[in-house]
C-alpha atoms as a PDB file:
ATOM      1  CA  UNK A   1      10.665  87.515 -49.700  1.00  0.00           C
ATOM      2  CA  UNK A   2      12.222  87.076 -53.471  1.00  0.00           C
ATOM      3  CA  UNK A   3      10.329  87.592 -56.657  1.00  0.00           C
ATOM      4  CA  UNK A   4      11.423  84.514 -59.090  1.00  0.00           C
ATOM      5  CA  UNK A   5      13.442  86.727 -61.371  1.00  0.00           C
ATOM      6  CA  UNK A   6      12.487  87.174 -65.274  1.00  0.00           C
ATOM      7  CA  UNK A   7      14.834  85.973 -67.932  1.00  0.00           C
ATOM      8  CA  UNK A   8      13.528  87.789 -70.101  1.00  0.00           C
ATOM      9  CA  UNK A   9      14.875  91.310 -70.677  1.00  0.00           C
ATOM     10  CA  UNK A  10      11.416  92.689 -71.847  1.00  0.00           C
ATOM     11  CA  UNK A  11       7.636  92.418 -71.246  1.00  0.00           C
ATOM     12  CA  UNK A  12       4.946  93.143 -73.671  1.00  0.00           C
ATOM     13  CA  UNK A  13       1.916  95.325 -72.572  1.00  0.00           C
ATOM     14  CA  UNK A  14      -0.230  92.782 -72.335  1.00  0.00           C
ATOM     15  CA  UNK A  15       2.539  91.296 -69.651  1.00  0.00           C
ATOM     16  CA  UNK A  16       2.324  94.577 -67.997  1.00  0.00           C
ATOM     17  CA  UNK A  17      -1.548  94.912 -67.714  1.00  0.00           C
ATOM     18  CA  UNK A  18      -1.411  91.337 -65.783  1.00  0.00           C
ATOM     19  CA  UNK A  19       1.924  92.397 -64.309  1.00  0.00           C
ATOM     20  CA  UNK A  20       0.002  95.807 -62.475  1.00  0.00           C
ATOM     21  CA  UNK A  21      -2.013  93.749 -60.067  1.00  0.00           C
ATOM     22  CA  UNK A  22       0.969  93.805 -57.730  1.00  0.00           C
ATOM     23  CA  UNK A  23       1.448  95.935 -55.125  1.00  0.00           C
ATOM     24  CA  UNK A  24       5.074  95.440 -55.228  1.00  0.00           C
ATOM     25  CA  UNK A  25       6.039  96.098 -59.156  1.00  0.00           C
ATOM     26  CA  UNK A  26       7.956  99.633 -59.811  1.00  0.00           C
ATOM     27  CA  UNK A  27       6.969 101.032 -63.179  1.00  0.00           C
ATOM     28  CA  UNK A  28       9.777 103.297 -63.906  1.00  0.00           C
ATOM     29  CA  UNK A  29       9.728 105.924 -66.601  1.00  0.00           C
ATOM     30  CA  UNK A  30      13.099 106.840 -67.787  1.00  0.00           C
ATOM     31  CA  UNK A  31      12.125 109.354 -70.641  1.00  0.00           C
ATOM     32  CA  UNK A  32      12.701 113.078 -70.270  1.00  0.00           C
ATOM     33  CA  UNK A  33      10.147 115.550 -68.199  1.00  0.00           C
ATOM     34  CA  UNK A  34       8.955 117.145 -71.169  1.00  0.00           C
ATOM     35  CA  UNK A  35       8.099 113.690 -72.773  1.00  0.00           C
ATOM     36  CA  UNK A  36       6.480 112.812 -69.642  1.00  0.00           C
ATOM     37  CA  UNK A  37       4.231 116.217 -69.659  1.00  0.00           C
ATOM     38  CA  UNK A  38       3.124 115.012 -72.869  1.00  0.00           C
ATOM     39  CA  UNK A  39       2.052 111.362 -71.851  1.00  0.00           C
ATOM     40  CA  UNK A  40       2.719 109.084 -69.025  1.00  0.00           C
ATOM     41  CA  UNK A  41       1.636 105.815 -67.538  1.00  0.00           C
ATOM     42  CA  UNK A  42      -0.611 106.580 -64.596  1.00  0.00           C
ATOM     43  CA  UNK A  43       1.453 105.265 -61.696  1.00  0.00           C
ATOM     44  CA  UNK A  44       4.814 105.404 -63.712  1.00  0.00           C
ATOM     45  CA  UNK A  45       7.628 107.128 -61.267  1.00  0.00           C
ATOM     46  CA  UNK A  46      10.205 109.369 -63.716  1.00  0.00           C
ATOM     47  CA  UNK A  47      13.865 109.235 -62.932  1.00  0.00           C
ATOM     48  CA  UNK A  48      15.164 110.479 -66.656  1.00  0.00           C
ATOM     49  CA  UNK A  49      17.679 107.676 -68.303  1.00  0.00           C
ATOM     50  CA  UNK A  50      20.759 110.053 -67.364  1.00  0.00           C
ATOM     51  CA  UNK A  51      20.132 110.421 -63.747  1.00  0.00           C
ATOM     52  CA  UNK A  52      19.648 106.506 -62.897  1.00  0.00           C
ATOM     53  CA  UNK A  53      23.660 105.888 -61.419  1.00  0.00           C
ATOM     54  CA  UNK A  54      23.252 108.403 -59.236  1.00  0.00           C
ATOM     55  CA  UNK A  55      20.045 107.758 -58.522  1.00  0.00           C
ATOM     56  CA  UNK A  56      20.425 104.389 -58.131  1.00  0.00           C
ATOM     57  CA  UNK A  57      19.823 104.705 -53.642  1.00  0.00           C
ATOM     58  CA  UNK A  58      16.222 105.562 -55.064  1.00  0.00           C
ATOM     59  CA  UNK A  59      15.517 102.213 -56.426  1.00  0.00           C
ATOM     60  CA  UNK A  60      17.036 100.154 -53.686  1.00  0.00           C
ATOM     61  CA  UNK A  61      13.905  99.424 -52.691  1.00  0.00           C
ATOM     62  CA  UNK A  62      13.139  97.728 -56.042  1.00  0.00           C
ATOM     63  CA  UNK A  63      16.424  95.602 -56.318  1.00  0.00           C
ATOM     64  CA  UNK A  64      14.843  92.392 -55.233  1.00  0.00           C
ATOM     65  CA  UNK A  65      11.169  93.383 -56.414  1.00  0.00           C
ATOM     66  CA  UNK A  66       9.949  93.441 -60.454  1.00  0.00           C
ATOM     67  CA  UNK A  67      10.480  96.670 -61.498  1.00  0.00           C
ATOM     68  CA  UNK A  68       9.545  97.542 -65.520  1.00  0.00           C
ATOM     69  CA  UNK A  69      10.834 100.755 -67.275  1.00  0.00           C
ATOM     70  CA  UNK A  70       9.567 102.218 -70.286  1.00  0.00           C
ATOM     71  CA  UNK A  71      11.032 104.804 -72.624  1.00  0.00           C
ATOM     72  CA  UNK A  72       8.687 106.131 -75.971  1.00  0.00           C
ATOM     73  CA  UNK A  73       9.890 102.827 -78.489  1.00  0.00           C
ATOM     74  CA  UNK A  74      11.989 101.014 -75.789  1.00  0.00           C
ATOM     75  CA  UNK A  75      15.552 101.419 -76.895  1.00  0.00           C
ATOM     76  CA  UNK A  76      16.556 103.855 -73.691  1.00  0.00           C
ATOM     77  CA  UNK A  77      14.422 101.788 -71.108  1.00  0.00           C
ATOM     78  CA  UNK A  78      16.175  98.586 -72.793  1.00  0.00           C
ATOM     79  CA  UNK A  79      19.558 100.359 -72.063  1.00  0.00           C
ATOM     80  CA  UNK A  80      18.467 101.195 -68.539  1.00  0.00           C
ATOM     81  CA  UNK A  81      17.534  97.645 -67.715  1.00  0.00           C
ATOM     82  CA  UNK A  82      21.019  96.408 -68.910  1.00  0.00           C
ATOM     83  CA  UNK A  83      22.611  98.820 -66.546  1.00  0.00           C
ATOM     84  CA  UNK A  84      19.995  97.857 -63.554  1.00  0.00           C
ATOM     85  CA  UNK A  85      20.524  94.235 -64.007  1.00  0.00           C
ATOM     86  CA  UNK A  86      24.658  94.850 -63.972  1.00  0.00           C
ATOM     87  CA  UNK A  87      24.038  96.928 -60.610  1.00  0.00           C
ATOM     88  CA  UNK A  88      22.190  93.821 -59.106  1.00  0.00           C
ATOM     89  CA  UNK A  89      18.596  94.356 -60.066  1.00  0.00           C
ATOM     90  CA  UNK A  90      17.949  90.844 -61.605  1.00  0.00           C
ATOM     91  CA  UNK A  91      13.623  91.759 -61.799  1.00  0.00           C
ATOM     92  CA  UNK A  92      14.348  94.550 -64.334  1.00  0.00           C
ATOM     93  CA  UNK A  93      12.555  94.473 -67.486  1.00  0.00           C
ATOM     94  CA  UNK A  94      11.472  96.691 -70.264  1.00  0.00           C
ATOM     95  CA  UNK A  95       8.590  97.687 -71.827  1.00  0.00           C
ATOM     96  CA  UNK A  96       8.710  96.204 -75.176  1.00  0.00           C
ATOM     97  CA  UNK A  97       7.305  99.360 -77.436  1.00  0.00           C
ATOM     98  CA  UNK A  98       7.542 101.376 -75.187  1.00  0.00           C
ATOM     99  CA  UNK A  99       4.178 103.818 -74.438  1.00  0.00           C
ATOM    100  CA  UNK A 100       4.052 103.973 -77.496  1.00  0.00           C
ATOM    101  CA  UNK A 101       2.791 100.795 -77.573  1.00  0.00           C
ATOM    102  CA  UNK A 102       0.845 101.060 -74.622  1.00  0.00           C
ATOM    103  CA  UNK A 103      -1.170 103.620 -76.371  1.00  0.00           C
ATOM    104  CA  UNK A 104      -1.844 101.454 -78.870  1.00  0.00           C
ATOM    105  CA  UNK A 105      -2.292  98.238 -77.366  1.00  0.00           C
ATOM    106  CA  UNK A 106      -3.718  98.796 -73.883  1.00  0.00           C
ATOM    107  CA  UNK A 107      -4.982 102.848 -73.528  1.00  0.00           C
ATOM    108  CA  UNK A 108      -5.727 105.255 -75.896  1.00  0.00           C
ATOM    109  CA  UNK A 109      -6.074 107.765 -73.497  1.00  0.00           C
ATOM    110  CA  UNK A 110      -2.386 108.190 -73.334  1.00  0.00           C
ATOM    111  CA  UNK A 111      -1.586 110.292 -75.987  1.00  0.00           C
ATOM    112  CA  UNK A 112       0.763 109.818 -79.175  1.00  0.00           C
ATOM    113  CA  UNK A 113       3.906 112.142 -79.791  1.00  0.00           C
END
């Protein structure tokens, strides 16, 4: 079955938090491993921004499903979604802020950098 697909390029946190209930959301992290050693999402899956086109057989899965990536601020992850949605994946959305802003809006736990 089809997830109604977003129009909206990017979700806030608080969009997020609500958006976690579901089984079937990928949260993708498409920083770089040494940023993600430093802080991550619990549950986030890291495919850095460079390898996504060749890793796109990965997310396949995901292509009809909502599927959220974050970056630090949310410039990269914004950039990934534009490519995702070109490839076909119409649920893709970013994480407006980034985890930065998830630190700061939803847990503090997650360290700063």
């Amino acid at each position: 079955m089809t997830s109604p697909q977003p129009s909206s390029l990017e979700v806030t946190t608080a969009e997020l938090v609500q958006m976690r209930s579901d089984a079937n959301l990928l949260l993708l992290d498409c920083r770089e491993p040494d940023e993600y050693e430093i802080a991550r999402i619990e549950g986030a899956q890291l495919i850095p921004m460079r390898e996504i086109p060749e890793r796109l057989a990965d997310l396949e899965p995901w292509r009809e499903q909502p599927l959220v990536v974050h970056c630090h601020h949310g410039v990269r992850s914004l950039r990934v979604v534009e490519f995702l949605r070109s490839k076909g994946f119409a649920g893709a959305q970013s994480l407006a802020g980034g985890i930065e802003a998830w630190s700061l809006e939803v847990d503090a736990g997650v360290p700063r950098y």
